[in-house]
Protein backbone atom coordinates (compact mmCIF):
# COMPACT_ATOMS: atom_id res chain seq x y z
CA UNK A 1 -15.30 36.38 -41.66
CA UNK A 2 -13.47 35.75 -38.22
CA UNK A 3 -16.19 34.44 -36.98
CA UNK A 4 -16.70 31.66 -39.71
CA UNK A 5 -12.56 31.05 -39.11
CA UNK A 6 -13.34 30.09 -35.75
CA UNK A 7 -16.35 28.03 -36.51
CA UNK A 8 -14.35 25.89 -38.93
CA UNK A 9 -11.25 25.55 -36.16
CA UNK A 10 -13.91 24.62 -33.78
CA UNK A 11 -15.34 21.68 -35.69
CA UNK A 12 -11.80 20.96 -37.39
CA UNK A 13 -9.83 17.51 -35.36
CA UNK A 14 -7.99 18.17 -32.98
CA UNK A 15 -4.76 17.04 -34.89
CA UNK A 16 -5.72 20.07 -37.08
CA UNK A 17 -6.03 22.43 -34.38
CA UNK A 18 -2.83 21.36 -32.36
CA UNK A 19 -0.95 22.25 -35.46
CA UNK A 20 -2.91 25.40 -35.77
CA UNK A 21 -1.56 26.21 -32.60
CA UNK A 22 1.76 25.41 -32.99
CA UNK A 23 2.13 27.43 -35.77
CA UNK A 24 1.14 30.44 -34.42
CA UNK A 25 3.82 30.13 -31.61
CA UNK A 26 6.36 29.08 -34.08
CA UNK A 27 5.13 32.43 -35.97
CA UNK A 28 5.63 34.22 -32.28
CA UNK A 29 9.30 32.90 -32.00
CA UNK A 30 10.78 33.64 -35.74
CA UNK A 31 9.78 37.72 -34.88
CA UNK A 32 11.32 37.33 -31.47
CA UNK A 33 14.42 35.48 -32.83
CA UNK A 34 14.57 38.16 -35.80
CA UNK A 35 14.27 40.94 -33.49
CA UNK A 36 16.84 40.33 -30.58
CA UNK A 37 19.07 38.61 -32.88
CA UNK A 38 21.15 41.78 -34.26
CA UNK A 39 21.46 43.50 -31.07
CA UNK A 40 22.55 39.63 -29.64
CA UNK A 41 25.21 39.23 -31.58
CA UNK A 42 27.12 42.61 -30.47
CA UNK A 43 26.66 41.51 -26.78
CA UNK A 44 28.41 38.30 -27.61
CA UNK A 45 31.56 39.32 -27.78
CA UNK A 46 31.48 41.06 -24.15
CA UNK A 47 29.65 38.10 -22.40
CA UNK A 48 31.94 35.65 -23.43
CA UNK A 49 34.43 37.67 -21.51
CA UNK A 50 32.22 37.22 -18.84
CA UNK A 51 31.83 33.41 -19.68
CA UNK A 52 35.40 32.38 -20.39
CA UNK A 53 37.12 34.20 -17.36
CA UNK A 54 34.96 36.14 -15.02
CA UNK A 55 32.04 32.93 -14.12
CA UNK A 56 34.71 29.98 -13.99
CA UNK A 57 36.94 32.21 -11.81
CA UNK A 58 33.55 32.80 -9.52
CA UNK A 59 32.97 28.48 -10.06
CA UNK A 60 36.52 27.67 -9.20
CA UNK A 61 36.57 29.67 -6.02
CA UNK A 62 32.82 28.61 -4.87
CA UNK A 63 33.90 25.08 -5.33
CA UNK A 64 36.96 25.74 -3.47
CA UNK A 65 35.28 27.13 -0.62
CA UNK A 66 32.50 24.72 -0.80
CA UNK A 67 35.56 22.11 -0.17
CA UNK A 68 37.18 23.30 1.91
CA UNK A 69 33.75 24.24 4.74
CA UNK A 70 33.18 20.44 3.53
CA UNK A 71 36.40 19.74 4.89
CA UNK A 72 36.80 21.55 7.98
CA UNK A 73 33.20 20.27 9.13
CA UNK A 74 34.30 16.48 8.34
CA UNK A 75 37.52 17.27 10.64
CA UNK A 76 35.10 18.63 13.26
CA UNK A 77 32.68 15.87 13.36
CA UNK A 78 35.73 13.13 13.73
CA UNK A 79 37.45 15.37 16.48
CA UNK A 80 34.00 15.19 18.24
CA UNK A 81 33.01 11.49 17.34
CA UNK A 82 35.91 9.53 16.66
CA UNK A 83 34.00 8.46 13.22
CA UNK A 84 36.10 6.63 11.06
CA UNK A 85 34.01 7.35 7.82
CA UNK A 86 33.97 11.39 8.78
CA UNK A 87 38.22 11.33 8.48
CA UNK A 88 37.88 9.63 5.63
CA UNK A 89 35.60 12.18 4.06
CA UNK A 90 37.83 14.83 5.11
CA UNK A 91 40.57 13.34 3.35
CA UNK A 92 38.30 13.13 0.03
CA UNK A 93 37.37 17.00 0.69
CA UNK A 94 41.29 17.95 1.30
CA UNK A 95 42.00 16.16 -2.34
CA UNK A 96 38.83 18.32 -3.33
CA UNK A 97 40.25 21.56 -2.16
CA UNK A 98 43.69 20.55 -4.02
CA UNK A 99 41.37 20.28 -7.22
CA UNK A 100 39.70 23.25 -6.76
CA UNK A 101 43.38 25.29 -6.21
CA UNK A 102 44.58 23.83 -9.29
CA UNK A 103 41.43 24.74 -11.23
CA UNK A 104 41.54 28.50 -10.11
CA UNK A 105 45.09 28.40 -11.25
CA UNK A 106 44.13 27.50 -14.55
CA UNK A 107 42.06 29.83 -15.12
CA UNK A 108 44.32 32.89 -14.41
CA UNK A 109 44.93 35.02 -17.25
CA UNK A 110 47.14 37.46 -16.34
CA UNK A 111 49.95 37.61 -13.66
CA UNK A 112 48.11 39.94 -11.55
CA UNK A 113 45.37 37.25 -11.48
CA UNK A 114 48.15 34.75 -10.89
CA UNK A 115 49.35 36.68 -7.83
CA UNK A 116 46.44 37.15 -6.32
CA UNK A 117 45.59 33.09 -6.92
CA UNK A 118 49.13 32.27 -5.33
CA UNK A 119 48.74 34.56 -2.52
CA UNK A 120 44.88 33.48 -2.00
CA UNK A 121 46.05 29.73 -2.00
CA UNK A 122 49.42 30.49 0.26
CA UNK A 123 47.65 32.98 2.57
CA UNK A 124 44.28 31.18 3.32
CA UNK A 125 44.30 27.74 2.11
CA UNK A 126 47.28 26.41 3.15
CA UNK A 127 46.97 27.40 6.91
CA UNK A 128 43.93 26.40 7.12
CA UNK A 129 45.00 22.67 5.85
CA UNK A 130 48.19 22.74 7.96
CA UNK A 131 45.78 23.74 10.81
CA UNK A 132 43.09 21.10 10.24
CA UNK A 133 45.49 18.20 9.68
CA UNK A 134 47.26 19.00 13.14
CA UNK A 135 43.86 18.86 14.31
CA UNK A 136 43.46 15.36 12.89
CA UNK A 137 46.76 14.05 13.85
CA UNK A 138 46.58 15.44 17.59
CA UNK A 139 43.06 13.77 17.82
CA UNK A 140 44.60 10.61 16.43
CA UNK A 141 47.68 10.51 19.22
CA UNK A 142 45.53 10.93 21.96
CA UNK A 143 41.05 12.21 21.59
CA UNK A 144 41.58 13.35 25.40
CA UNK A 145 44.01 16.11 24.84
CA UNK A 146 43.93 19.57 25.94
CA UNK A 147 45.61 20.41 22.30
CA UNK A 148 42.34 19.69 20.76
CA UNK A 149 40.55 22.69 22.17
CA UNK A 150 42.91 24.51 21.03
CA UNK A 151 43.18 23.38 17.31
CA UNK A 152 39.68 23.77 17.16
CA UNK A 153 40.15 27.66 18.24
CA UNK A 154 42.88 28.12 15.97
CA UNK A 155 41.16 26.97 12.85
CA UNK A 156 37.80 28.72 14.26
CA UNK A 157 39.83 31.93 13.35
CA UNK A 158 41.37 30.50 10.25
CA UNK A 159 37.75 29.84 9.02
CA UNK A 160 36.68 33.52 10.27
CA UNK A 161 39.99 34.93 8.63
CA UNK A 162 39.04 33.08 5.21
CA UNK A 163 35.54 34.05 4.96
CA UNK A 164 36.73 37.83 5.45
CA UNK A 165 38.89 37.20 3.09
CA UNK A 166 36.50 36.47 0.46
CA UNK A 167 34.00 38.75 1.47
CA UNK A 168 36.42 41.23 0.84
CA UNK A 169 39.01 41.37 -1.76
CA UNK A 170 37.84 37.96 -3.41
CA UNK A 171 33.82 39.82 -3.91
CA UNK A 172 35.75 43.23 -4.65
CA UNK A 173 37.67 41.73 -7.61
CA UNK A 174 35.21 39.75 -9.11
CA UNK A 175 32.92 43.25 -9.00
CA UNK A 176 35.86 45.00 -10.17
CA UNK A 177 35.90 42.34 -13.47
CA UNK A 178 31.77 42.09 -13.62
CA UNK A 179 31.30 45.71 -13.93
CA UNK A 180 33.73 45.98 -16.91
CA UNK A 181 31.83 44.22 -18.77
CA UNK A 182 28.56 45.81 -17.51
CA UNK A 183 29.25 48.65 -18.83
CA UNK A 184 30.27 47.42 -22.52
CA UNK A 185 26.90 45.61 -22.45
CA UNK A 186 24.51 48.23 -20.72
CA UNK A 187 23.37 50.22 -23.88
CA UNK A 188 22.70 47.15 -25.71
CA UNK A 189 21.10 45.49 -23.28
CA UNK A 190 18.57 48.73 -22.93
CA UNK A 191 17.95 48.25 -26.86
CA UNK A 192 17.32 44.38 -26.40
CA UNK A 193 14.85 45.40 -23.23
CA UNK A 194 13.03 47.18 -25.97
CA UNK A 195 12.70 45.10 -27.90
CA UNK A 196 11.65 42.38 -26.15
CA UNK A 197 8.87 44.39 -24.75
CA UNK A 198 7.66 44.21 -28.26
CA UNK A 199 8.23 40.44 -28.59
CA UNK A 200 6.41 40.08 -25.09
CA UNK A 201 3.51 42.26 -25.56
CA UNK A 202 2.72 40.53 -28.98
CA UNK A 203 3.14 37.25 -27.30
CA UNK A 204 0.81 37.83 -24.50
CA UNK A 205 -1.57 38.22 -26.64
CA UNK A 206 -0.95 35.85 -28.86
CA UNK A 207 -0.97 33.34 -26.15
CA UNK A 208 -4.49 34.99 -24.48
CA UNK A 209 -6.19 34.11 -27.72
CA UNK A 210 -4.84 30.71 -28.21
CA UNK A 211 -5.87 29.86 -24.10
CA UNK A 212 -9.30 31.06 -24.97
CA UNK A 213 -9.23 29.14 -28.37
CA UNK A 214 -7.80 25.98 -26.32
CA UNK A 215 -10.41 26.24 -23.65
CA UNK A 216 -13.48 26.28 -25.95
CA UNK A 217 -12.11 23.50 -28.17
CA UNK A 218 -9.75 21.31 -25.90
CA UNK A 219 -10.11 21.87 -21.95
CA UNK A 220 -13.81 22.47 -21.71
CA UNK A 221 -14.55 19.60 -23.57
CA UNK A 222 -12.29 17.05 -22.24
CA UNK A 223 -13.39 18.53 -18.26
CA UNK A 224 -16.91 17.84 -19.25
CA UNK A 225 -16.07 14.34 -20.32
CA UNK A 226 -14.22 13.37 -17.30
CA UNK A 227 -16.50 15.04 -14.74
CA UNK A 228 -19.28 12.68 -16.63
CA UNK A 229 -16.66 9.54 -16.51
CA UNK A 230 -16.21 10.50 -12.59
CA UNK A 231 -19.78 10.15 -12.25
CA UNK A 232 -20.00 7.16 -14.83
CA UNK A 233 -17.82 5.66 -11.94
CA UNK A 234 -20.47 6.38 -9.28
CA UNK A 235 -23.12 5.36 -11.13
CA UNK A 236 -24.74 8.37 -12.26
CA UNK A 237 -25.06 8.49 -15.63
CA UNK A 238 -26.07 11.35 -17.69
CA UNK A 239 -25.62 13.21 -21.39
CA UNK A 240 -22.67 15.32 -22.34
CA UNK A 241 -23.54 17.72 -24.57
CA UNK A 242 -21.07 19.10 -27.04
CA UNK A 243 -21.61 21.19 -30.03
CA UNK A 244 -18.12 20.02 -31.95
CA UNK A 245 -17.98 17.61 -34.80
CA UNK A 246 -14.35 16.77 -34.11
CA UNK A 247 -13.58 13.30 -32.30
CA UNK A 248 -14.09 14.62 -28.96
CA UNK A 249 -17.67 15.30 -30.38
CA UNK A 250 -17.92 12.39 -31.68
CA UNK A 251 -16.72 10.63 -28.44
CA UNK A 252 -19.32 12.59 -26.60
CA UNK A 253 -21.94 10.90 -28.84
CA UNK A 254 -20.64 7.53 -28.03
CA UNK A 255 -19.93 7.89 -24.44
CA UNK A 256 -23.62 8.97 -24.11
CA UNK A 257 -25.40 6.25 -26.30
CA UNK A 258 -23.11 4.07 -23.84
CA UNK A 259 -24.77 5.66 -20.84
CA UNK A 260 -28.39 4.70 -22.04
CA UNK A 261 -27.32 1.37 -22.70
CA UNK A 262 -25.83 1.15 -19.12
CA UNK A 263 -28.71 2.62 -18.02
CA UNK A 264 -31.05 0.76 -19.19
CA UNK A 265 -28.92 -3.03 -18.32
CA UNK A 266 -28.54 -1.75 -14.61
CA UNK A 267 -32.76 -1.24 -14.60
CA UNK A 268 -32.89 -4.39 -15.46
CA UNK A 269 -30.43 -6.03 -13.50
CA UNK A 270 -31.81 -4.39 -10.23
CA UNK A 271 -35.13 -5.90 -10.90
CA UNK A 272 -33.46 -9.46 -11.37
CA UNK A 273 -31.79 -8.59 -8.04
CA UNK A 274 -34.71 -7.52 -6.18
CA UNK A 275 -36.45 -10.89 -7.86
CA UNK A 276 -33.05 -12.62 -6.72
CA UNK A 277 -33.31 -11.14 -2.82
CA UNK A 278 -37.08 -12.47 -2.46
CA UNK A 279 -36.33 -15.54 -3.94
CA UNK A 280 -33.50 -16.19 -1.30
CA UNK A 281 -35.87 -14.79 1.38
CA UNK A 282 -38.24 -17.35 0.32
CA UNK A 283 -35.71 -19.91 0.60
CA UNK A 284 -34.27 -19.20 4.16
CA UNK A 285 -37.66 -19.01 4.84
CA UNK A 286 -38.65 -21.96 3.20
CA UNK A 287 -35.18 -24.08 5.06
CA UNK A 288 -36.29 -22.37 7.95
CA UNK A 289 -40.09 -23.87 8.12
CA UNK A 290 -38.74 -27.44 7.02
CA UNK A 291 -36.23 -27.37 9.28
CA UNK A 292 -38.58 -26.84 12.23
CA UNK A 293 -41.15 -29.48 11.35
CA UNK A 294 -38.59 -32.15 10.46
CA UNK A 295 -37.23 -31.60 14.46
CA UNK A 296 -40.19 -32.71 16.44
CA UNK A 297 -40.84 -35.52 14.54
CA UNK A 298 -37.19 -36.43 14.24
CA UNK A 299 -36.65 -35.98 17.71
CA UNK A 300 -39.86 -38.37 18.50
CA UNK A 301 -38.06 -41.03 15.89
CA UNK A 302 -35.46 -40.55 17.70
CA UNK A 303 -36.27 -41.16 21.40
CA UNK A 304 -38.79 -44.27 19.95
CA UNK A 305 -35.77 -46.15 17.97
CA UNK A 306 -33.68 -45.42 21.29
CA UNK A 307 -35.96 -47.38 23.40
CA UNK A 308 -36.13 -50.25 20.83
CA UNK A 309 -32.84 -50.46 21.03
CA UNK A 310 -32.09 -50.65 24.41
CA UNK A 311 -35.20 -53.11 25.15
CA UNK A 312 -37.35 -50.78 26.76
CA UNK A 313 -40.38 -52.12 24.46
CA UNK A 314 -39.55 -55.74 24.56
CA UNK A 315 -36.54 -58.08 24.14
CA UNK A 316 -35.09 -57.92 20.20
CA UNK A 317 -32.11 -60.00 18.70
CA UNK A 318 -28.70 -58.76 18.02
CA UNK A 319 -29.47 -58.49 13.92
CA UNK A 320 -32.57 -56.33 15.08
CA UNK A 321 -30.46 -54.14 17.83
CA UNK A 322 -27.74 -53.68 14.92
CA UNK A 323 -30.62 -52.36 12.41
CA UNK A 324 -31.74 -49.85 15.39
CA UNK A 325 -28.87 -48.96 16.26
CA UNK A 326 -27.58 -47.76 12.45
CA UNK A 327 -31.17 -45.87 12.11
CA UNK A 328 -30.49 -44.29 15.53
CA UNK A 329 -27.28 -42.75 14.31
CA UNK A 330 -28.99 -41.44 11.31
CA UNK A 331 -31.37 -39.95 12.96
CA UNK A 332 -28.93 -38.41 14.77
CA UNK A 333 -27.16 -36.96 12.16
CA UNK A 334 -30.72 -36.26 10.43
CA UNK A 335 -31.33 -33.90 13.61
CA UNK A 336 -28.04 -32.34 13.56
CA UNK A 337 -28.20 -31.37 9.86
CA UNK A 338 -31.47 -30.07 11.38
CA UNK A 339 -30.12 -27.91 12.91
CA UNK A 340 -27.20 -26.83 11.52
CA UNK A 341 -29.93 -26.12 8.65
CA UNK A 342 -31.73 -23.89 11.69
CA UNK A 343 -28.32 -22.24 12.42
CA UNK A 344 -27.60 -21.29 8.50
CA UNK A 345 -30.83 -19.60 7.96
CA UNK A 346 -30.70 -17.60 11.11
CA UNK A 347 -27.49 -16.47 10.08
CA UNK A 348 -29.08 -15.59 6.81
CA UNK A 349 -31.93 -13.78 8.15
CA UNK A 350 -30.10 -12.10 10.69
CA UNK A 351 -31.32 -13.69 13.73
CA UNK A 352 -28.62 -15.63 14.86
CA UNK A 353 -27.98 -14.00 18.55
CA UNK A 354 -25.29 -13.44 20.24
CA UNK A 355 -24.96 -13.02 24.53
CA UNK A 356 -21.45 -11.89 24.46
CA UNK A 357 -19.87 -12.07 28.33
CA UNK A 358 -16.87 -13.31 30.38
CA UNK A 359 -16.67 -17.32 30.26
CA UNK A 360 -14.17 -19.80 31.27
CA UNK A 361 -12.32 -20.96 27.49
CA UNK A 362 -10.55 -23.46 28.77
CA UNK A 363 -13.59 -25.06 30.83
CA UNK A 364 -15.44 -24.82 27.72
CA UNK A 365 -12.92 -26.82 25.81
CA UNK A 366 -12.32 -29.64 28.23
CA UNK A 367 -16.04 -29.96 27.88
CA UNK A 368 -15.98 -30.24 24.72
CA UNK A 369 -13.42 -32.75 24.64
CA UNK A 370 -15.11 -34.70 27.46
CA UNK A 371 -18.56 -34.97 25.38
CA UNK A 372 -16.52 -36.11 22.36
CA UNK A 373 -14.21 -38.88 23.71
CA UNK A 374 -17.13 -41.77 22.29
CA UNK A 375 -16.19 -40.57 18.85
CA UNK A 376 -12.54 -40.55 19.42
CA UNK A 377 -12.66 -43.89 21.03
CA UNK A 378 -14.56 -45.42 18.47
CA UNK A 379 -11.28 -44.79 15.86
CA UNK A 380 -9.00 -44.94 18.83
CA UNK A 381 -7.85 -41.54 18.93
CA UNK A 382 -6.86 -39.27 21.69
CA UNK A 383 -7.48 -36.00 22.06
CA UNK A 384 -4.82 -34.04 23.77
CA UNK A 385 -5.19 -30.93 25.50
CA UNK A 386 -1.77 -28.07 25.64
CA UNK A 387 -2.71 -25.10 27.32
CA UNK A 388 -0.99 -22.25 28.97
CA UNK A 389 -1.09 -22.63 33.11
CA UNK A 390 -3.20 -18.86 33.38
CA UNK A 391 -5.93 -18.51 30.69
CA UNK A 392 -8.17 -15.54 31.62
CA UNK A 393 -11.73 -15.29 31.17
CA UNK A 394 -13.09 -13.76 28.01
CA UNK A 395 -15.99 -12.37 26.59
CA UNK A 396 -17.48 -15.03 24.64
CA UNK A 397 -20.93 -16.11 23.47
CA UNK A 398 -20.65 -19.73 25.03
CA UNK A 399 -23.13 -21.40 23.26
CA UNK A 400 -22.23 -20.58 19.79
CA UNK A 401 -18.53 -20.64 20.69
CA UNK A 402 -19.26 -24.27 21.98
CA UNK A 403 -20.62 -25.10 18.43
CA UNK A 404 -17.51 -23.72 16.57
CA UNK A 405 -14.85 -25.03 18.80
CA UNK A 406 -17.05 -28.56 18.70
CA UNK A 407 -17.39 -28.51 14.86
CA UNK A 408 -13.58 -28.09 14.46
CA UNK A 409 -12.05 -30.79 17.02
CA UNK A 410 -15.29 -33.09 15.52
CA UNK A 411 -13.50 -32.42 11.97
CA UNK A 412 -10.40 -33.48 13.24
CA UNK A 413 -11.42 -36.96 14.58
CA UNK A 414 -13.65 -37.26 11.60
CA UNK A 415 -11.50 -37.12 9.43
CA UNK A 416 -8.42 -38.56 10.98
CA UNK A 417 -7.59 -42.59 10.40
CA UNK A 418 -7.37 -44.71 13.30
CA UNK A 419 -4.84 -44.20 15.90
CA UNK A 420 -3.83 -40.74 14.53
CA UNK A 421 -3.70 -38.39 17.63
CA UNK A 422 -5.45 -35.11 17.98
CA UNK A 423 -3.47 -31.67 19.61
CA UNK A 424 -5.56 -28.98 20.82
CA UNK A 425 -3.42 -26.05 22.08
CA UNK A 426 -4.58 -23.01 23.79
CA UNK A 427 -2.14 -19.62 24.57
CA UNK A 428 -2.21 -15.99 25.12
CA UNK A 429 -0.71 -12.74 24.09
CA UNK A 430 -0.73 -9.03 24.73
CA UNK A 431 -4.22 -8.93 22.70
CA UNK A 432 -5.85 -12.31 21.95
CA UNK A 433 -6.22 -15.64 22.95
CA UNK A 434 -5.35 -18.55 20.14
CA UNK A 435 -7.09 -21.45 20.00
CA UNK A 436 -4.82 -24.46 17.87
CA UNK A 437 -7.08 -27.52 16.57
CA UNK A 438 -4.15 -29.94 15.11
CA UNK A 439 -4.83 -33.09 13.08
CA UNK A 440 -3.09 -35.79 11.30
CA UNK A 441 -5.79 -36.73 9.18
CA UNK A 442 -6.78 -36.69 5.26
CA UNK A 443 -5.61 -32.88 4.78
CA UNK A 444 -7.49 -30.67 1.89
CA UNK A 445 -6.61 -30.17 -1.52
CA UNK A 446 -4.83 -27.00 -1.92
CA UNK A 447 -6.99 -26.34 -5.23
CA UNK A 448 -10.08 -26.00 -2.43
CA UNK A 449 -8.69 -23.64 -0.09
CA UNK A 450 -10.55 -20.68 -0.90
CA UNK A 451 -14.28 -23.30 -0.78
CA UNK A 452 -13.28 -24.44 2.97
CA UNK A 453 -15.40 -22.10 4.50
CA UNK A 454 -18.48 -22.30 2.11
CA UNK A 455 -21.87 -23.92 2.57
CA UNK A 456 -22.06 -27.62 2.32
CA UNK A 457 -18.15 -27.95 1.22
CA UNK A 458 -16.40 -31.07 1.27
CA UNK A 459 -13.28 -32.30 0.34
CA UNK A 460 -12.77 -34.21 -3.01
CA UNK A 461 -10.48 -36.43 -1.10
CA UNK A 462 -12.49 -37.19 1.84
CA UNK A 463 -15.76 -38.24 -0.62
CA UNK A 464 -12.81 -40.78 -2.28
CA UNK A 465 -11.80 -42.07 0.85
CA UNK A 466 -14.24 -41.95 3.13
CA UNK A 467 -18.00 -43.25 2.00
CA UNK A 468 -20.37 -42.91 5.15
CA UNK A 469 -22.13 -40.71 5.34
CA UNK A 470 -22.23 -39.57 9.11
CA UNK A 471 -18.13 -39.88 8.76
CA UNK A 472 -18.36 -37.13 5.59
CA UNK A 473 -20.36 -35.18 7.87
CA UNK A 474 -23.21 -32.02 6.64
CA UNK A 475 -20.82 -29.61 4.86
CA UNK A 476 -22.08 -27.07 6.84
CA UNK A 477 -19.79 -26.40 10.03
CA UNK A 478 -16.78 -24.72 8.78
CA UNK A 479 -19.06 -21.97 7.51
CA UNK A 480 -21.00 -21.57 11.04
CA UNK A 481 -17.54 -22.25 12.44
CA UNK A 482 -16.50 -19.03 10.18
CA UNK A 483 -19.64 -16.58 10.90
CA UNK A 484 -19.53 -17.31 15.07
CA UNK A 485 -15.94 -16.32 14.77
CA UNK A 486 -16.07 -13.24 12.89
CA UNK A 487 -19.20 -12.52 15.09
CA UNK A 488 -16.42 -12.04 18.00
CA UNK A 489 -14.44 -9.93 16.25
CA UNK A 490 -11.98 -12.81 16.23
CA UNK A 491 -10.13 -14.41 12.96
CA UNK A 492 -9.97 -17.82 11.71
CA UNK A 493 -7.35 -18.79 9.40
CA UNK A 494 -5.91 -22.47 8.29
CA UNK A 495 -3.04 -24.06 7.27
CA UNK A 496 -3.17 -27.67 5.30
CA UNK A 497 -1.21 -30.34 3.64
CA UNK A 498 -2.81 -32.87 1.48
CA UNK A 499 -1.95 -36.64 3.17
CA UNK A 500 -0.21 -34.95 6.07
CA UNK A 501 -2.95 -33.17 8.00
CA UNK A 502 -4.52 -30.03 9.21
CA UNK A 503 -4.56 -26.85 11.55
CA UNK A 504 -6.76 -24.52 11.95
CA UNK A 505 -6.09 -21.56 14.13
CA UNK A 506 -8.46 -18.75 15.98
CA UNK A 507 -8.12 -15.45 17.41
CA UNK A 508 -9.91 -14.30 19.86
CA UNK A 509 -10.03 -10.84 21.63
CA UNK A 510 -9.12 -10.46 25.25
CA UNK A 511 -11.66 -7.52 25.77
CA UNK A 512 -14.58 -5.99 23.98
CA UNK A 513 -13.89 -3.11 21.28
């Protein structure tokens, strides 16, 4: 029979079973109420002696002393510090301790308790203010004075006096009053002891079987369900197994028909990445062979429609030198998307090298600027160079840092109109060395910020204004810009206004991690 009881709690909801439960302790606390109420009501009458005279008399004088050491350690710290706020606390505390005297007053109920009160407040209290505000006031006439030392000592014993005081007759009449009404109270209180062993012992056990009911039916289950959800998270997922019909059963059922379906979508999706990861293999690889037989040939287009050009293979008109001269710079920038193309898919596959050691930035840079001046000339631009007077070397793979420093000052005369200037600014702090590259050009959209680095990204504005295609460039050197960089443990960050212009900024280590 108990057994079927349980089986039917078991499989009953939960809602059922919380009420189950709270009816048994609702059951445990009528019988406790019933039995301690009898014997409750005859102690009544003797604590509320205890309540209405005995505890605020106890309150009333711990406040006051709590005041008043309040007080007397405000008045020390000013006498020591001169703080302003610490005399003003003490005067708060002194009002407090006024309170408090007051309060104990008022709760005096006979005139031996009012004697004592008078004598308590005339005896201790009062010196001990009289002796603390002399302390003030002498600190106030002059903080050097010998008279301080000795207000200090003369309230030290005050204090001592006082705490005697209370340890003494203060305790000894407050035990005097407490053990009064011990006594009225002590037999019932041995009856109530009794029977709140009962009460106890029933609801130990009481509260045994519902833990044990709670933990089969509530804890157990919900622990196995977030142990699975932990592991859910982790991406192991596996069955839970519950033998309840209730809805933690039936969210067991659901959870798991949720981890086969899971399951069986993350199969699949690993084998469209795997498919995914040779296909972009095949593709690097595939960029990577182009790439290296459109060079040679390029390079041979190149050098043949350079010596056309310049007469090397006979004399040729000015319209003919013009047509050479436009599919020279084409094939230029056919052999630099080349190999920038070369440069992305050795990034991709890893092989992109790096010879990290001490080089000369600022060399580097005036390089750089050097080899660029035909472009900046062309659009009548100059490039100007700030840097600090004592750059020191750092560790730096030149090549590739040639590449991103050349890609970014490139940008800015690219796309820059005529006659707009070009600041490149070069400082050091504790850590790092910052490289500036300043424009006045075009500036990007701010709804494009977060493409800037991307592969083959350019600016909606600069496709609008600017329709060469050597001037809109390969859309490829902000993101080698952004790998070299982060390559040297260094950070790359910009800032840009639309019309206005742009900056970008790097960071660069001083020394190897």
């Amino acid at each position: 029979m108990i057994k079927r009881i349980f089986k039917s709690l078991s499989n009953a909801k939960i809602t059922y079973k919380l009420l189950f439960i709270f009816a048994v302790l609702f059951y445990v606390l009528i019988n406790s109420w019933f039995f301690t109420y009898t014997t409750a009501k005859d102690v009544e009458v003797n604590f509320n002696n205890l309540k209405n005279y005995t505890l605020p008399s106890l309150l009333a004088t711990g406040q006051l002393k709590d005041n008043l050491h309040a007080a007397l350690l405000a008045a020390y710290d000013y006498s020591s510090t001169g703080d302003l706020a610490s005399k003003e606390l003490y005067n708060n505390k002194i009002y407090d301790v006024t309170e408090s005297s007051i309060a104990l007053f008022q709760v005096s109920q006979t005139q031996q308790d009012l004697e004592f009160t008078t004598r308590f407040i005339e005896e201790q209290i009062d010196k001990i203010k009289i002796a603390a505000d002399q302390l003030i006031a002498d600190y106030d006439a002059d903080p050097k004075s010998a008279k301080i030392a000795d207000d200090l000592n003369k309230l030290s014993v005050l204090r001592n006096d006082f705490n005697i005081f209370l340890e003494t007759e203060v305790t000894q009449k407050i035990q005097t009053q407490v053990q009064d009404v011990s006594t009225a109270i002590e037999h019932r209180a041995n009856l109530i002891t009794f029977y709140l062993i009962i009460v106890i012992s029933t609801a130990l056990i009481v509260i045994i079987l519902l833990v044990i009911f709670i933990s089969h039916n509530i804890t157990k289950p919900l622990n196995l369900l977030t142990t699975a959800a932990k592991e859910f998270g982790k991406g192991n997922f596996h069955e839970v197994h519950l033998n309840h019909r209730d809805e933690l059963g039936l969210f067991a059922d659901t959870f798991n028909t949720m981890a086969k379906d899971i399951t069986a979508t993350q199969k699949a999706l690993q084998t469209e990445l795997i498919k995914t990861k040779e296909l972009d293999k095949q593709k690097s690889e595939f960029l990577s062979i182009a790439a290296h037989q459109l060079r040679t040939p390029m390079a041979g287009i190149k050098w043949m429609l350079k010596m056309l050009s310049d007469g090397d293979l006979g004399k040729i008109n000015a319209e003919q030198k013009h047509h050479l001269d436009n599919s020279l710079q084409n094939s230029e920038r056919m052999i630099h998307l080349i190999n920038d193309l070369l440069d992305v898919t050795k990034i991709e596959e890893q092989k992109f090298q790096y010879k990290i050691q001490p080089n000369n930035l600022v060399e580097l840079i005036e390089h750089i600027i050097q080899s660029l001046k035909p472009n900046a000339d062309k659009k009548k631009i100059i490039v100007n160079f700030i840097k600090q007077s004592e750059i020191p070397l750092i560790p730096i793979d030149k090549e590739k840092m040639k590449i991103a420093i050349s890609n970014l000052i490139d940008n800015a005369i690219k796309y820059s109109p005529v006659k707009q200037d070009v600041n490149v600014y070069v400082k050091k702090n504790d850590k790092q060395v910052e490289i500036k590259v300043q424009d006045h050009g075009y500036g990007i959209p701010e709804n494009q910020f977060n493409q800037v680095f991307s592969k083959f990204f350019r600016g909606s504005n600069i496709l609008k204004i600017e329709t060469d295609l050597e001037t809109i460039g390969t859309g490829l050197g902000l993101y080698l810009v952004k790998d070299i960089i982060t390559k040297h443990d260094g950070e790359i960050s910009f800032e840009s206004d639309e019309g206005k212009g742009t900056t970008f900024l790097l960071a660069l280590p001083l020394d190897t991690v």
